[in-house]
Protein backbone atom coordinates (compact mmCIF):
# COMPACT_ATOMS: atom_id res chain seq x y z
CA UNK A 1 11.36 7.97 25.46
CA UNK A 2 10.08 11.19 26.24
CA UNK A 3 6.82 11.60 28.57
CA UNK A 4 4.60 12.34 25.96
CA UNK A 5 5.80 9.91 24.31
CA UNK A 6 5.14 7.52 26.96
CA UNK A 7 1.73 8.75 27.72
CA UNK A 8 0.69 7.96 23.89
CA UNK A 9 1.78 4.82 24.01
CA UNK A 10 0.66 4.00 27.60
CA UNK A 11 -2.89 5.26 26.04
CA UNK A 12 -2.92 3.33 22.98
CA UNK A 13 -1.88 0.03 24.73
CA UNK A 14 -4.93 0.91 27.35
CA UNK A 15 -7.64 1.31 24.81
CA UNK A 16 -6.63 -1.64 23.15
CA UNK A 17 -7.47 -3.68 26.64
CA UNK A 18 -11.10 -5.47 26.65
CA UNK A 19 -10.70 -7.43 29.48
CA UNK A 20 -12.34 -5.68 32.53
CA UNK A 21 -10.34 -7.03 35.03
CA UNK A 22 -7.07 -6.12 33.73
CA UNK A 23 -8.74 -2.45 33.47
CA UNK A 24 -9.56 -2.35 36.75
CA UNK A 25 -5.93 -4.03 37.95
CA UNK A 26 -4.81 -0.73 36.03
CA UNK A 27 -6.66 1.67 37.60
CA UNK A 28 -6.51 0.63 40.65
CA UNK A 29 -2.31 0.64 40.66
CA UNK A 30 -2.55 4.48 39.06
CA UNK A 31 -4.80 5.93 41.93
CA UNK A 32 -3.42 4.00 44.64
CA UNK A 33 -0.28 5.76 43.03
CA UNK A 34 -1.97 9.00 43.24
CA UNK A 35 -3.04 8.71 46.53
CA UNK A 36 0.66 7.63 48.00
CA UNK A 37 -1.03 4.33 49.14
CA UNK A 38 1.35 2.40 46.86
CA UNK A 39 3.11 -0.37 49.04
CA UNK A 40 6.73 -1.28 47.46
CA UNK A 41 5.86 -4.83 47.44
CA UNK A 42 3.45 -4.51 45.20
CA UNK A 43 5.80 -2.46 42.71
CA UNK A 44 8.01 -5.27 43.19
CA UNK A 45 5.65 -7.86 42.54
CA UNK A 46 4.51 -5.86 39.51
CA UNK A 47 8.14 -5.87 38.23
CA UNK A 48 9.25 -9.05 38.60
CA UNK A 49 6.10 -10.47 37.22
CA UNK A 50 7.42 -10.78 34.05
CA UNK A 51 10.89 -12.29 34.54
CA UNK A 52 9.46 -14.60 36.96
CA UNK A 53 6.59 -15.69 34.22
CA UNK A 54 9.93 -16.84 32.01
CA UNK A 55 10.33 -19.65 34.20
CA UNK A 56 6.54 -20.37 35.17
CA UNK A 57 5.27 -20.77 31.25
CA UNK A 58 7.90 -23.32 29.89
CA UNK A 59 6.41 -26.58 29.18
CA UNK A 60 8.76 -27.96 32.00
CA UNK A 61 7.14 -25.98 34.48
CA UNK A 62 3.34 -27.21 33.05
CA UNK A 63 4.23 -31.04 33.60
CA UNK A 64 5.83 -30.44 36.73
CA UNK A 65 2.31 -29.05 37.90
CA UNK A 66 -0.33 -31.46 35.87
CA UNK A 67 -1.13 -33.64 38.68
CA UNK A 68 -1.47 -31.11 41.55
């Protein structure tokens, strides 16, 4: 994917956000980005996010955690 192609679809998805707080998540990851005040954990936490979520959302995982 080129960068212009990136940047179209990186604008697309955006504008089709309506939840506030995930704007603001956004934002504040790009200028903290900007700024060089990015820490690498949070990259990593960003990252892993979504193989971790594989685990956390099976219906194992939800019975497991019910009662706490």
């Amino acid at each position: 994917m080129t960068s212009a192609e990136l940047k179209t679809s990186l604008h697309h998805l955006i504008d089709n956000i309506n939840d506030g707080k995930t704007l603001s998540i956004i934002y504040g990851f790009i200028t903290a980005n900007e700024k060089g005040n990015l820490k690498e954990g949070i990259v990593t936490h960003l990252s892993s996010e979504s193989a971790l979520a594989k685990d956390w959302n099976k219906p194992e995982e939800d019975k497991a955690w019910k009662n706490l």
